[in-house]
N, C-alpha and C. Protein backbone atom coordinates (compact mmCIF):
# COMPACT_ATOMS: atom_id res chain seq x y z
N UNK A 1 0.87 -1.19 0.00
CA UNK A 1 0.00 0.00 0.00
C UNK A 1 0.90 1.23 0.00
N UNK A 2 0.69 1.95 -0.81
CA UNK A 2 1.41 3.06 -1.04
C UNK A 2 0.97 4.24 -0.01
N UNK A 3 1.49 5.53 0.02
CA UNK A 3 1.47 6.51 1.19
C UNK A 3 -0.22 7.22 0.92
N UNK A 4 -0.42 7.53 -0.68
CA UNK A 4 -1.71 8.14 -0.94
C UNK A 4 -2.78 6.92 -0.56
N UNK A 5 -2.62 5.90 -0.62
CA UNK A 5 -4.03 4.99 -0.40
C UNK A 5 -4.38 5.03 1.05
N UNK A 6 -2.92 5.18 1.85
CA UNK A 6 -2.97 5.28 3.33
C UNK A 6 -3.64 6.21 4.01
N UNK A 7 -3.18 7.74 3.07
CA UNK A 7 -3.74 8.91 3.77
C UNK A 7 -5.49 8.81 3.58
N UNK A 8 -5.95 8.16 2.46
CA UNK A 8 -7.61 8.11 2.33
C UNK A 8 -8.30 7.13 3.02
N UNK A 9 -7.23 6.05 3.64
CA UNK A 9 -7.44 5.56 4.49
C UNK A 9 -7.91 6.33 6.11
N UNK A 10 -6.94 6.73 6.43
CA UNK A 10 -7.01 7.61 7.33
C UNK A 10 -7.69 8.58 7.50
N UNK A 11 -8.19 9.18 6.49
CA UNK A 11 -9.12 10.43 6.23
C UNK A 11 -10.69 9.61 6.51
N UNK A 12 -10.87 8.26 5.70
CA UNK A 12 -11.78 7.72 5.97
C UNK A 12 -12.22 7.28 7.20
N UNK A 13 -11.19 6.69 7.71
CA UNK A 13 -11.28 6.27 9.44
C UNK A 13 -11.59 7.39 10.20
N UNK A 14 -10.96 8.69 9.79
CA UNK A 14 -11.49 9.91 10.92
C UNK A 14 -12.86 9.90 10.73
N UNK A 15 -13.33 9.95 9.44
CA UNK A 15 -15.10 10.27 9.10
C UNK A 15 -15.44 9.63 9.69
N UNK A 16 -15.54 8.16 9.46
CA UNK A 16 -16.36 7.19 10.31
C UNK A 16 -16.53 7.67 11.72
N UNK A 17 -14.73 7.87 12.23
CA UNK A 17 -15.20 7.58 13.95
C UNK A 17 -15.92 9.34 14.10
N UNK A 18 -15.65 10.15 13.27
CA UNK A 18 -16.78 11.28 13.77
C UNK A 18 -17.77 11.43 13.79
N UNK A 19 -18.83 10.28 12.44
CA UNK A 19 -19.92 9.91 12.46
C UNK A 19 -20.24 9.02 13.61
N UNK A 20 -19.61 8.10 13.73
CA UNK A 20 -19.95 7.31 15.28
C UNK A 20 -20.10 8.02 16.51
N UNK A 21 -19.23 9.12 16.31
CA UNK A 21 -19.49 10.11 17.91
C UNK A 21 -20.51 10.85 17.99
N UNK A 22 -21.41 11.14 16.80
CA UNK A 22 -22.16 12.20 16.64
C UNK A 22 -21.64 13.22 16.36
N UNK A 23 -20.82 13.52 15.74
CA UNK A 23 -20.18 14.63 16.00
C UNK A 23 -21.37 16.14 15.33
N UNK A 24 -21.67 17.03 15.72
CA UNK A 24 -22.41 18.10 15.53
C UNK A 24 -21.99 18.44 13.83
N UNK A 25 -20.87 18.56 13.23
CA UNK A 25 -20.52 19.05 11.78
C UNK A 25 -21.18 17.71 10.75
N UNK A 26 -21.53 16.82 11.11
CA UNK A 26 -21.96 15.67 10.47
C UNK A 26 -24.16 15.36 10.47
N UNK A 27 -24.29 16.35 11.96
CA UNK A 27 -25.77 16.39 12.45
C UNK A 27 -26.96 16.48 11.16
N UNK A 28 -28.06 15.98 11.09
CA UNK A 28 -28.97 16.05 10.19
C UNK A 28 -29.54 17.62 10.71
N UNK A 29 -29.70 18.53 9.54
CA UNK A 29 -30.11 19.86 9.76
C UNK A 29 -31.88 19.60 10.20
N UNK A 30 -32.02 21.09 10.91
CA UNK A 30 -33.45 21.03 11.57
C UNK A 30 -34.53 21.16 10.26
N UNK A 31 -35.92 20.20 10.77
CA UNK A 31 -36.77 20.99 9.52
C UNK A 31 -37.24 21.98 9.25
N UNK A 32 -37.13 22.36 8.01
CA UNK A 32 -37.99 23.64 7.68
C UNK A 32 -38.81 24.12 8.03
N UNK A 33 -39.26 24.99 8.61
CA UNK A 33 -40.29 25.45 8.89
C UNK A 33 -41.29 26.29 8.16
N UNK A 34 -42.77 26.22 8.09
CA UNK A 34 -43.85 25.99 7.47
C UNK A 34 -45.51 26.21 7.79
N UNK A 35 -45.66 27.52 6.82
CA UNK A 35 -46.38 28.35 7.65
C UNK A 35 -47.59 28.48 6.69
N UNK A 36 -48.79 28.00 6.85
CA UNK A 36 -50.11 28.27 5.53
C UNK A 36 -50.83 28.75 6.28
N UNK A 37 -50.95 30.25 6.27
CA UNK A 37 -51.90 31.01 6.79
C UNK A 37 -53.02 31.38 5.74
N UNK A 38 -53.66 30.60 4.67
CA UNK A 38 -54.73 30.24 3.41
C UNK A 38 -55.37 29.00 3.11
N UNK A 39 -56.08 28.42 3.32
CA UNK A 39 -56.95 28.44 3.67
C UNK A 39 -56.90 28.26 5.20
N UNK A 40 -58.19 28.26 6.61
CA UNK A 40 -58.14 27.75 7.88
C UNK A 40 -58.57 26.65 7.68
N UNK A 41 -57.98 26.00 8.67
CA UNK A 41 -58.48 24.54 9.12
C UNK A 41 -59.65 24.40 9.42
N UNK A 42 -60.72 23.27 8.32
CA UNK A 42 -61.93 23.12 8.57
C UNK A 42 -62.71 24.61 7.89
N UNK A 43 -62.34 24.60 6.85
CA UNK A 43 -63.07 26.20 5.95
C UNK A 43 -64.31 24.87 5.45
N UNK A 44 -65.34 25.33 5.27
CA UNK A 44 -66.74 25.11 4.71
C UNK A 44 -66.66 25.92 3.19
N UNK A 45 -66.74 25.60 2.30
CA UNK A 45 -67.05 26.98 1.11
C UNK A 45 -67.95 26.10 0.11
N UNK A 46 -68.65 26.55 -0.65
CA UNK A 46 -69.35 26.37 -1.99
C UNK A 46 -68.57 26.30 -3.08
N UNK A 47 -67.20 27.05 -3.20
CA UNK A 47 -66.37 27.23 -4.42
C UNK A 47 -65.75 26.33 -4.74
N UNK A 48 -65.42 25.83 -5.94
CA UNK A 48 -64.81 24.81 -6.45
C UNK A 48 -63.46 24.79 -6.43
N UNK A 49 -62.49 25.86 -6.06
CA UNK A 49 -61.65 26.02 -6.02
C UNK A 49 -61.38 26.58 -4.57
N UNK A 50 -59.71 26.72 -3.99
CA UNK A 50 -59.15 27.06 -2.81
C UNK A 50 -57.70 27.70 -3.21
N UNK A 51 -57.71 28.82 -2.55
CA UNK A 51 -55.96 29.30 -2.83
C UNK A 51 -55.80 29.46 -1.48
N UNK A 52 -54.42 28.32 -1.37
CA UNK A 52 -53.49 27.95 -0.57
C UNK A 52 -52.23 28.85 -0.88
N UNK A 53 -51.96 29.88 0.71
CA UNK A 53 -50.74 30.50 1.04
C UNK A 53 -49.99 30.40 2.17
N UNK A 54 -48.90 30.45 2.02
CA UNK A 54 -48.00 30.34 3.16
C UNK A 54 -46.24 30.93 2.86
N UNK A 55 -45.75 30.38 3.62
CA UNK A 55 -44.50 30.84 3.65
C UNK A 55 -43.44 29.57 4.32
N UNK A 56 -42.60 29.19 3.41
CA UNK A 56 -41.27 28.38 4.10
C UNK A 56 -40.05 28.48 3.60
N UNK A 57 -39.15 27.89 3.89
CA UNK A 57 -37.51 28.29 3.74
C UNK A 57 -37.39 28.08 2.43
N UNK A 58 -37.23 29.59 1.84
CA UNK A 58 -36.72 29.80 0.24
C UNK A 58 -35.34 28.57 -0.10
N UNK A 59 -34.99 28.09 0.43
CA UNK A 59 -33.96 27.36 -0.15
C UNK A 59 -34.40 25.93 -0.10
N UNK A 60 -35.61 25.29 0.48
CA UNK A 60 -36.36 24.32 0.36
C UNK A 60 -36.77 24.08 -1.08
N UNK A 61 -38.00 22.69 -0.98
CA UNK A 61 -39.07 22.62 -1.85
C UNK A 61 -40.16 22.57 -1.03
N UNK A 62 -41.36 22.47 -1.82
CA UNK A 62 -42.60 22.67 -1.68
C UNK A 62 -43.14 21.92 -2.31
N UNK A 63 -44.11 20.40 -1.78
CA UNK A 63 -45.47 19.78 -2.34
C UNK A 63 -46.28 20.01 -1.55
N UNK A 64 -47.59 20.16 -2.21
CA UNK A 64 -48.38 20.54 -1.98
C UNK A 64 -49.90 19.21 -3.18
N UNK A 65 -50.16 18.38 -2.06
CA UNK A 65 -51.11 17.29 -3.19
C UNK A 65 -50.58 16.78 -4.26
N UNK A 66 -49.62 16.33 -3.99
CA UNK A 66 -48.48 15.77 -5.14
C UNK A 66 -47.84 16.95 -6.07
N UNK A 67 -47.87 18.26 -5.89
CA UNK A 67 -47.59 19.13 -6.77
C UNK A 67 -46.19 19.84 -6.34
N UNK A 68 -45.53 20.01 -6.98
CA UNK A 68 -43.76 21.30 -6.80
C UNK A 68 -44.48 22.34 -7.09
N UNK A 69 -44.56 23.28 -6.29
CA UNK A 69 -45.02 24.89 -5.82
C UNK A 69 -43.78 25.71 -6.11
N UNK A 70 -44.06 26.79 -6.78
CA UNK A 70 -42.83 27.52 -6.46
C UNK A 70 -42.99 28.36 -5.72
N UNK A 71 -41.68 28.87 -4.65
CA UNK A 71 -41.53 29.86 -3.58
C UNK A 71 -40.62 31.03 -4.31
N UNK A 72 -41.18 31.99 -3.85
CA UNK A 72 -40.20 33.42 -4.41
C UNK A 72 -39.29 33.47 -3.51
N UNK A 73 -38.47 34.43 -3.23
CA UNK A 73 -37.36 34.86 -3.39
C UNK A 73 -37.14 34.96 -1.19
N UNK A 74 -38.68 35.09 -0.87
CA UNK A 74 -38.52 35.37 0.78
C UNK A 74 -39.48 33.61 1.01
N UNK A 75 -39.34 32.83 0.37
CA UNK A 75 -40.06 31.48 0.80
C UNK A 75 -41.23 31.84 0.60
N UNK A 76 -42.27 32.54 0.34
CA UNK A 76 -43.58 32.70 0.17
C UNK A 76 -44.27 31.81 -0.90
N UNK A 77 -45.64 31.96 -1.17
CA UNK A 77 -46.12 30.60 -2.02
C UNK A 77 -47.75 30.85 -2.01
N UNK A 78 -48.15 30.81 -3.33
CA UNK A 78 -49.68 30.70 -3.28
C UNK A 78 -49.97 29.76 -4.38
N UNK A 79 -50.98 29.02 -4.22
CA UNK A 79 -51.16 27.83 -5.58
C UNK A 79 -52.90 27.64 -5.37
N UNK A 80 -53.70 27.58 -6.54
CA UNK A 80 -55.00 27.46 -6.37
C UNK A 80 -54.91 26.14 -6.71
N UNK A 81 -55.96 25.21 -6.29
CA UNK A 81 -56.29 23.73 -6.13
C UNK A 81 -57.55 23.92 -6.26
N UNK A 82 -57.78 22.73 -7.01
CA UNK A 82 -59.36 22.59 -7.35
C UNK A 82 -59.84 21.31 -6.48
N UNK A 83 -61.24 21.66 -5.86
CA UNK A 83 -61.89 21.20 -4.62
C UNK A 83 -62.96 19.75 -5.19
N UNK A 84 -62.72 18.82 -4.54
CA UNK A 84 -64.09 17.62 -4.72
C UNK A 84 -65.51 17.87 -3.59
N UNK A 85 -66.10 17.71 -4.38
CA UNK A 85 -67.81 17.52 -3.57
C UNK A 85 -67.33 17.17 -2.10
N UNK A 86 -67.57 17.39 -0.93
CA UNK A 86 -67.71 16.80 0.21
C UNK A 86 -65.96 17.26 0.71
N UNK A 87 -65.38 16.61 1.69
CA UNK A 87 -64.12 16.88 2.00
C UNK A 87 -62.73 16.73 1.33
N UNK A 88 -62.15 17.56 1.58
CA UNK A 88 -60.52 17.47 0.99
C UNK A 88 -59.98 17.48 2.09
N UNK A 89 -58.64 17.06 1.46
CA UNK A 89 -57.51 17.53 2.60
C UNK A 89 -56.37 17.77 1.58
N UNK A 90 -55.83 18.72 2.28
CA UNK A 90 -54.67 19.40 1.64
C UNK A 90 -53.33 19.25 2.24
N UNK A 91 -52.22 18.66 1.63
CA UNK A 91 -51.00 17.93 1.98
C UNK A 91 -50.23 18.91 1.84
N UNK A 92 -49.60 19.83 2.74
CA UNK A 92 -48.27 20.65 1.84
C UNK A 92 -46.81 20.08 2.79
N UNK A 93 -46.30 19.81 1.91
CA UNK A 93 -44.78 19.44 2.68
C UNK A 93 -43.44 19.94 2.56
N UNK A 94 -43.07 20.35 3.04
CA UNK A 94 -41.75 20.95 2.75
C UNK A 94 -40.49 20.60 3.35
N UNK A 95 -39.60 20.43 2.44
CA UNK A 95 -38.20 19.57 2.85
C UNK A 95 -37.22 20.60 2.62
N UNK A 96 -35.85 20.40 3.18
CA UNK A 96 -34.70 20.74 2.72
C UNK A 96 -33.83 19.73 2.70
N UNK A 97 -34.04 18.62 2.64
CA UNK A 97 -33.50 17.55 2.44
C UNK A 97 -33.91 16.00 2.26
N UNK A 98 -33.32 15.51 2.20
CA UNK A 98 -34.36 13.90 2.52
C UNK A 98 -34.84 13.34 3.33
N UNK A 99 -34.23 13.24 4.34
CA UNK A 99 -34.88 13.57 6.05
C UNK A 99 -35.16 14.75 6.55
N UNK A 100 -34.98 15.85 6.15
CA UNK A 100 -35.97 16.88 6.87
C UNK A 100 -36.92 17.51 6.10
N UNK A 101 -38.21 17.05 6.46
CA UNK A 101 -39.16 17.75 6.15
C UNK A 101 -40.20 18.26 7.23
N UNK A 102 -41.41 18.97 6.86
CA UNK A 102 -42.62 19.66 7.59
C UNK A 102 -43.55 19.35 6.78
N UNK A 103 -44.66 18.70 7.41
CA UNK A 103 -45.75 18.61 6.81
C UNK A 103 -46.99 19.77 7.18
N UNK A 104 -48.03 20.23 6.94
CA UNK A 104 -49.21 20.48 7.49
C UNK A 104 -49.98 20.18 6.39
N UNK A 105 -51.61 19.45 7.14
CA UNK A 105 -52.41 19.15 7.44
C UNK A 105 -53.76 19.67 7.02
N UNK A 106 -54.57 20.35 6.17
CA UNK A 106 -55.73 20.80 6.26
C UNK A 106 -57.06 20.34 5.54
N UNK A 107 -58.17 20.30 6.13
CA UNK A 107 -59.85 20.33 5.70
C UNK A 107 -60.16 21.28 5.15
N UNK A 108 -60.56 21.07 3.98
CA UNK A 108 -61.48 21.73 3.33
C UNK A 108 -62.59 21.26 2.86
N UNK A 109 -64.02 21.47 3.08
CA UNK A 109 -65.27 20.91 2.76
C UNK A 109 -65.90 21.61 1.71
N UNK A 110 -66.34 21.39 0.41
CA UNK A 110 -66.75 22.06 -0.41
C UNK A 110 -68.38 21.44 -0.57
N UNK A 111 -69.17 22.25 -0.41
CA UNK A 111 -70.62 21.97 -0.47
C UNK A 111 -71.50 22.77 -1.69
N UNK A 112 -72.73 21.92 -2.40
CA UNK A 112 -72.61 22.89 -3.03
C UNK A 112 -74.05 24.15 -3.12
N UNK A 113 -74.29 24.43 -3.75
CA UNK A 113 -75.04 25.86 -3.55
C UNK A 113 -76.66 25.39 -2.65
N UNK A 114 -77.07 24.54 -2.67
CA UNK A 114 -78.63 24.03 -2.41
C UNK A 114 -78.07 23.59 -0.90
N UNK A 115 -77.02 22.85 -0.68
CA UNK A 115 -76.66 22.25 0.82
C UNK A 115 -76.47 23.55 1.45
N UNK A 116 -75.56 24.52 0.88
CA UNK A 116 -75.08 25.96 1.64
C UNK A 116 -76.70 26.96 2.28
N UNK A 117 -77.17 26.63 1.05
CA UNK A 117 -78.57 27.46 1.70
C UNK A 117 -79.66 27.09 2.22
N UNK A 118 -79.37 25.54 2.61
CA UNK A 118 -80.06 24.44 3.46
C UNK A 118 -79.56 24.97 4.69
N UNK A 119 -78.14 25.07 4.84
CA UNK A 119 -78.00 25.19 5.91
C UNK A 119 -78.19 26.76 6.60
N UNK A 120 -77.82 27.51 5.68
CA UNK A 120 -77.96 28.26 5.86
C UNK A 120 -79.48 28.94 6.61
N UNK A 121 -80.44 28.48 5.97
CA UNK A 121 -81.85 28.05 6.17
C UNK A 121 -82.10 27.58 7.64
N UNK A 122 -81.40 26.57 7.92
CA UNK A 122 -81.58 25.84 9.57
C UNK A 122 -80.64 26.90 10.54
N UNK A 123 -80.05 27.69 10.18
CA UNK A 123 -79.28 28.00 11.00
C UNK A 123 -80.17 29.39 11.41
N UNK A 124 -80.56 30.00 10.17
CA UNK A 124 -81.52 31.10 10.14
C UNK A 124 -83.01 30.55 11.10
N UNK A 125 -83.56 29.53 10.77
CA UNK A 125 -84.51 29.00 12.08
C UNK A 125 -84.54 28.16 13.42
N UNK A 126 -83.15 28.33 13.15
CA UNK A 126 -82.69 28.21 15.03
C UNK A 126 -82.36 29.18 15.52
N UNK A 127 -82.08 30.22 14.96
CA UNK A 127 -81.82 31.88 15.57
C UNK A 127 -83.08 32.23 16.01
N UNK A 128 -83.97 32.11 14.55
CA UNK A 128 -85.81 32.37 14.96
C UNK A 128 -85.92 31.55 15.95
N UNK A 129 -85.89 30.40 16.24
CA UNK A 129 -86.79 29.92 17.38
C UNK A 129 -86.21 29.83 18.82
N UNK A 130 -84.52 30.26 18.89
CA UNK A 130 -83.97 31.13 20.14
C UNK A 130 -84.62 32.40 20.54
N UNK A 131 -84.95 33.15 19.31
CA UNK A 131 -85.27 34.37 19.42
C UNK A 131 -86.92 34.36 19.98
N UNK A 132 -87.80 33.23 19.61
CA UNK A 132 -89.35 33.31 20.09
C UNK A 132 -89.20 32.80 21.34
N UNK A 133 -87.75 31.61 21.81
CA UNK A 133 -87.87 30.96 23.34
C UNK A 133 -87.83 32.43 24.22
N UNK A 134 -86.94 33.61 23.69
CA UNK A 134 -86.22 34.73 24.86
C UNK A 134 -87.82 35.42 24.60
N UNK A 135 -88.47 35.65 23.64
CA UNK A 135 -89.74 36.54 23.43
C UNK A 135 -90.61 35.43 24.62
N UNK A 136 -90.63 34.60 24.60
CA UNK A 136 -91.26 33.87 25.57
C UNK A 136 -91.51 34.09 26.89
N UNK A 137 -89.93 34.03 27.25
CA UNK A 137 -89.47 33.96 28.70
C UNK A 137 -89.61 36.07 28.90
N UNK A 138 -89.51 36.83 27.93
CA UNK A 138 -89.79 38.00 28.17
C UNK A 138 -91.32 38.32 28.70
N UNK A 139 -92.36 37.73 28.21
CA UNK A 139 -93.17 38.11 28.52
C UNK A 139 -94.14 37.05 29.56
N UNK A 140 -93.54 36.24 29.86
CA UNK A 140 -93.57 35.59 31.50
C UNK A 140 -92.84 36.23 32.15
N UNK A 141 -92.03 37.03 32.30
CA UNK A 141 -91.16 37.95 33.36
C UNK A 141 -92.41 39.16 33.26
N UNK A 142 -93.07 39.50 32.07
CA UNK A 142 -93.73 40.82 32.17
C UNK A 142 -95.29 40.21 33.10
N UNK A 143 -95.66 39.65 32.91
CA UNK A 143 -96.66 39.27 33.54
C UNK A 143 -96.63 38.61 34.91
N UNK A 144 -95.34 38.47 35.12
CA UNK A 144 -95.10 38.48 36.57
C UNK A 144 -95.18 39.48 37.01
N UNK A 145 -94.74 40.47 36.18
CA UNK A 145 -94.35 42.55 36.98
C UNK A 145 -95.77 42.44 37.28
N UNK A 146 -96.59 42.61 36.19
CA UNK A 146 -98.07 42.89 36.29
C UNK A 146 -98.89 42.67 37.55
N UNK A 147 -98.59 41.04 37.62
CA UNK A 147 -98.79 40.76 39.04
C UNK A 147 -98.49 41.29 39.99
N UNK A 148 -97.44 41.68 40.16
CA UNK A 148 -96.75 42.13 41.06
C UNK A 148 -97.10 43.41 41.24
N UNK A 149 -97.19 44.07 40.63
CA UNK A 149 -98.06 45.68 40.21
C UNK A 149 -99.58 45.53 40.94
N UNK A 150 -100.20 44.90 40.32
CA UNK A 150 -101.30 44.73 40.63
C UNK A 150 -101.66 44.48 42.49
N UNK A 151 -100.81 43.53 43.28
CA UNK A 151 -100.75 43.34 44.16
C UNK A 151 -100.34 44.52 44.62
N UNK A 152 -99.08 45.38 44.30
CA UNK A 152 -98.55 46.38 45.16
C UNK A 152 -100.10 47.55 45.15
N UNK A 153 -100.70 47.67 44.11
CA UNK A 153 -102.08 48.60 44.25
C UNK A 153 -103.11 48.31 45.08
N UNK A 154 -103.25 46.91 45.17
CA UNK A 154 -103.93 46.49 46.60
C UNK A 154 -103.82 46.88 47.47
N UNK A 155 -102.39 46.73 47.52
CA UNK A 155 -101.62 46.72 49.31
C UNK A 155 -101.76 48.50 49.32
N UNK A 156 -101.80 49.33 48.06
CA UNK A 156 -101.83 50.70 48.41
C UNK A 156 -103.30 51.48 49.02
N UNK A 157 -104.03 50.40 48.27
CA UNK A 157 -105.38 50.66 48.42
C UNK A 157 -105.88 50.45 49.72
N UNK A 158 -105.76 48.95 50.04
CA UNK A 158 -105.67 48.66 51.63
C UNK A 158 -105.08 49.39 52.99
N UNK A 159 -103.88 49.94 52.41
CA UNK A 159 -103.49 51.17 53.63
C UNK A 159 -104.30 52.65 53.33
N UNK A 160 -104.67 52.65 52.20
CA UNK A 160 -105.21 54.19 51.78
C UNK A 160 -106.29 54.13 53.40
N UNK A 161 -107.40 52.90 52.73
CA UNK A 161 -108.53 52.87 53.76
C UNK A 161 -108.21 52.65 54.81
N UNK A 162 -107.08 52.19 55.23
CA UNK A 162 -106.86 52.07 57.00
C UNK A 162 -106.73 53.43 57.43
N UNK A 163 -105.77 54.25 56.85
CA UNK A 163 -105.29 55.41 57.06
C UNK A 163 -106.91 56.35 57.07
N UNK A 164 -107.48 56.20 55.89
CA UNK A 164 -108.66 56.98 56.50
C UNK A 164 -110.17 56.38 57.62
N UNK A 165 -109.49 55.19 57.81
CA UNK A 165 -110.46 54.98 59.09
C UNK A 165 -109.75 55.40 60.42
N UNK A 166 -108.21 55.12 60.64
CA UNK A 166 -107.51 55.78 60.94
C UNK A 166 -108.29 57.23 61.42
N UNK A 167 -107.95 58.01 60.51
CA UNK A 167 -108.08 59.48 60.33
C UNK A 167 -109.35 60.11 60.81
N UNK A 168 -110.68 59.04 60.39
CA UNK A 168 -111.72 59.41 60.82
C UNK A 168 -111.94 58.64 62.88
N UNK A 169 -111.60 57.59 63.15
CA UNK A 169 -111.37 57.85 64.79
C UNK A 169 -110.54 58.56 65.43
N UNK A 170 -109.95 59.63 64.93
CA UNK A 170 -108.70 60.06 65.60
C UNK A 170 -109.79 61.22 65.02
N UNK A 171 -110.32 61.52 64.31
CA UNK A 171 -111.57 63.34 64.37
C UNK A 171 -112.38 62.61 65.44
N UNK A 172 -113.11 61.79 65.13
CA UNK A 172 -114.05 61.41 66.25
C UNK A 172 -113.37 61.25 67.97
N UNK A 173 -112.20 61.21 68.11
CA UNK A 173 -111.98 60.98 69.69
C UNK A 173 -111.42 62.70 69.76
N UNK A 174 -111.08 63.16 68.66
CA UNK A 174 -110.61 65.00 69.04
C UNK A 174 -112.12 65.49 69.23
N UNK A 175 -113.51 65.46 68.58
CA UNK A 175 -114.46 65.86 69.02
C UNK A 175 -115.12 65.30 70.33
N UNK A 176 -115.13 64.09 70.95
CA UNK A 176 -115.27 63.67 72.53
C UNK A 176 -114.33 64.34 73.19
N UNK A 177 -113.02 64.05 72.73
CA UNK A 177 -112.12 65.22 73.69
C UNK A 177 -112.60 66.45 73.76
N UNK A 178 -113.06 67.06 72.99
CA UNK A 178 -112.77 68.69 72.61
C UNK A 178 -114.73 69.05 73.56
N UNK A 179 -115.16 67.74 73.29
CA UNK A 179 -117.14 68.00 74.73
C UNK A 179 -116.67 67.58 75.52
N UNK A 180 -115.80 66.66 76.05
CA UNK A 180 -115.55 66.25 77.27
C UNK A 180 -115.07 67.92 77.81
N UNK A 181 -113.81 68.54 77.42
CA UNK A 181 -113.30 68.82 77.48
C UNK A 181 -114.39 70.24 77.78
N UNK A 182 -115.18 70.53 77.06
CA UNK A 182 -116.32 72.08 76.65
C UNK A 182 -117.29 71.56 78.04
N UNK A 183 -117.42 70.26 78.77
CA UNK A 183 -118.22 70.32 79.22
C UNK A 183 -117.39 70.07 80.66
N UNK A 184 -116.32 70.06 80.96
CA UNK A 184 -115.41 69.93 82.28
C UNK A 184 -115.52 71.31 82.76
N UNK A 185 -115.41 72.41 81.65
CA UNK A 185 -115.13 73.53 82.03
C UNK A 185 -116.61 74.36 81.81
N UNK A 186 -117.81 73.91 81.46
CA UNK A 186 -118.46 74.13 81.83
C UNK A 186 -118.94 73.70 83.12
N UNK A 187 -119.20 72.59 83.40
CA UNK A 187 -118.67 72.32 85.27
C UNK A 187 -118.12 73.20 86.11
N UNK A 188 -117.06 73.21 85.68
CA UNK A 188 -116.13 74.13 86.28
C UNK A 188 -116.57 75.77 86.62
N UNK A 189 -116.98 76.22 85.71
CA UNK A 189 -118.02 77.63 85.66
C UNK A 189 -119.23 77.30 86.67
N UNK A 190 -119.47 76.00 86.03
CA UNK A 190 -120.70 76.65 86.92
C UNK A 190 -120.96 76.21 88.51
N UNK A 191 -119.59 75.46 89.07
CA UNK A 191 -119.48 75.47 90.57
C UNK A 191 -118.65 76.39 90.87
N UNK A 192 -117.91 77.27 90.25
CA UNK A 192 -117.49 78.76 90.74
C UNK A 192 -118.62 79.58 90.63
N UNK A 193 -119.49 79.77 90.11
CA UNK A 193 -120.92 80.18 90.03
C UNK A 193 -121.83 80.05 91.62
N UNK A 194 -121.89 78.69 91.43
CA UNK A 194 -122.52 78.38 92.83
C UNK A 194 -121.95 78.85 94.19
N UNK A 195 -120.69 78.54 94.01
CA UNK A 195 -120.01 79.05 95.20
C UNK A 195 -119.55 80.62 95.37
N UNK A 196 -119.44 81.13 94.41
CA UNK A 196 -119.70 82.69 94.72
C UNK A 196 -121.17 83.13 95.49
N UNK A 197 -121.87 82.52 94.63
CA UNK A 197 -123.67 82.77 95.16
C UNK A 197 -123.44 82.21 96.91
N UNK A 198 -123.27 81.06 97.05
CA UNK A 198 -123.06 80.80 98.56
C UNK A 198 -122.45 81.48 99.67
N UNK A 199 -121.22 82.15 99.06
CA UNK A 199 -120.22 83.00 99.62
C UNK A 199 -120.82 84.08 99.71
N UNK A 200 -121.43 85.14 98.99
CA UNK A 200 -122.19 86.31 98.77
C UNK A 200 -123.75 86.20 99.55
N UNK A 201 -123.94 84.97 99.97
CA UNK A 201 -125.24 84.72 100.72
C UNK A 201 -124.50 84.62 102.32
N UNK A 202 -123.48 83.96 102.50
CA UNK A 202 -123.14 83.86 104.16
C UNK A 202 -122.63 85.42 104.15
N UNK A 203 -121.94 86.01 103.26
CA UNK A 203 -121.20 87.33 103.86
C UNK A 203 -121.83 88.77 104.17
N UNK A 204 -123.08 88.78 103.26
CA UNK A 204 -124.28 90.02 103.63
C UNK A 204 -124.53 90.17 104.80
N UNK A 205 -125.43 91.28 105.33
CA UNK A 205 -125.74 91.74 106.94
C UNK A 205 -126.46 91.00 107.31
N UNK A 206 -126.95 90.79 108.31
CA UNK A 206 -128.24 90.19 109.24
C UNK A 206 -129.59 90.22 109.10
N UNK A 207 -129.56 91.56 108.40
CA UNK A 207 -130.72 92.45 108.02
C UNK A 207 -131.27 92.10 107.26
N UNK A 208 -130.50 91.84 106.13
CA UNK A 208 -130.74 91.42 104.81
C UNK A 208 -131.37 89.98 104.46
N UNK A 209 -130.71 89.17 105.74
CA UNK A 209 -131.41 87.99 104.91
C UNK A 209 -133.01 87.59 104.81
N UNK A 210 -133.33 87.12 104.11
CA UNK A 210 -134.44 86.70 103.81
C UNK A 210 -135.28 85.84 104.91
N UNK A 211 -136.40 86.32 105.45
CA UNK A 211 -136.91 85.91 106.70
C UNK A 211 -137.76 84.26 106.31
């Protein structure tokens, strides 16, 4: 073996044992990263078609449903795809190598014009018939007030008349007070009356009195 077969020898043996160590300069690079902000996950549409956008590492590739997409110049990417009756799913993958890739994932449901306004339809008469349950429950709350109204006019009515029966024994015991009262002091007059007359009868002369 000559000196050159030796040195590729040796060159080879280093690779190996640096691949055996792991060595970091030999590491499988990270995957790409991969970004479809076009269509959302789980879009509903009528249209027969979908444009799919996103953005991943300009120095990658791009499939997308078996298709090579091209990315401009900052990784960006838009591609229209044509939609089947009922669900899709949309595959986009992106590699920068043979082991590193990124996949995402998306639903798309394409329905078509008579299902959209079917539903559309049920969705419009479950709003209506939320909207007649709250009209419902509105006017069982109002006819409770009513009640409640109604009772409070009772109860106003009921004190009105206490207050004026009230009002009328309380005149009637100020007029017994007010004769009790006209007739104490008529009493009163008229035994200062008497007793002046008595007093004015013992205090005259001798002469005077009445034989």
């Amino acid at each position: 073996m000559d000196g050159r077969s030796a040195s590729v020898l040796a060159v080879g043996a280093f690779m190996v044992s640096l691949l055996a160590l792991g060595s970091p300069a030999f590491a499988a690079p990270p995957p790409p990263a991969l970004s479809v902000s076009a269509p959302a996950d789980n879009t509903v549409t009528n249209d027969s078609t979908v444009a799919v956008s996103g953005s991943t590492d300009p120095f990658g590739s791009l499939v997308i449903n078996g298709y090579f997409v091209d990315l401009d110049a900052g990784g960006n990417f838009t591609v229209v795809l044509a939609l089947l009756p009922g669900l899709n799913v949309i595959n986009a993958t992106a590699s920068t190598g043979p082991s590193t890739s990124t996949t995402v994932l998306l639903n798309v449901t394409r329905i078509d014009g008579g299902d959209l306004l079917a539903k559309q339809l049920r969705a419009t008469r479950d709003e209506l018939n939320n909207t007649q349950s709250q009209l419902s429950d509105t006017q069982d709350d109002l006819a409770s007030v009513r009640i409640d109204l109604i009772r409070t006019r009772n109860d106003l009515t009921n004190s009105t008349d206490t207050v004026a029966a009230l009002s009328g024994q309380v005149l009637a015991l100020s007029i017994l007070a007010t004769v009790g009262m006209l007739a104490a002091l008529g009493a009163i007059g008229l035994t200062m009356v008497q007793a002046a007359r008595a007093k004015n009868g013992n205090e005259g002369p001798p002469g005077d009195k009445p034989k």
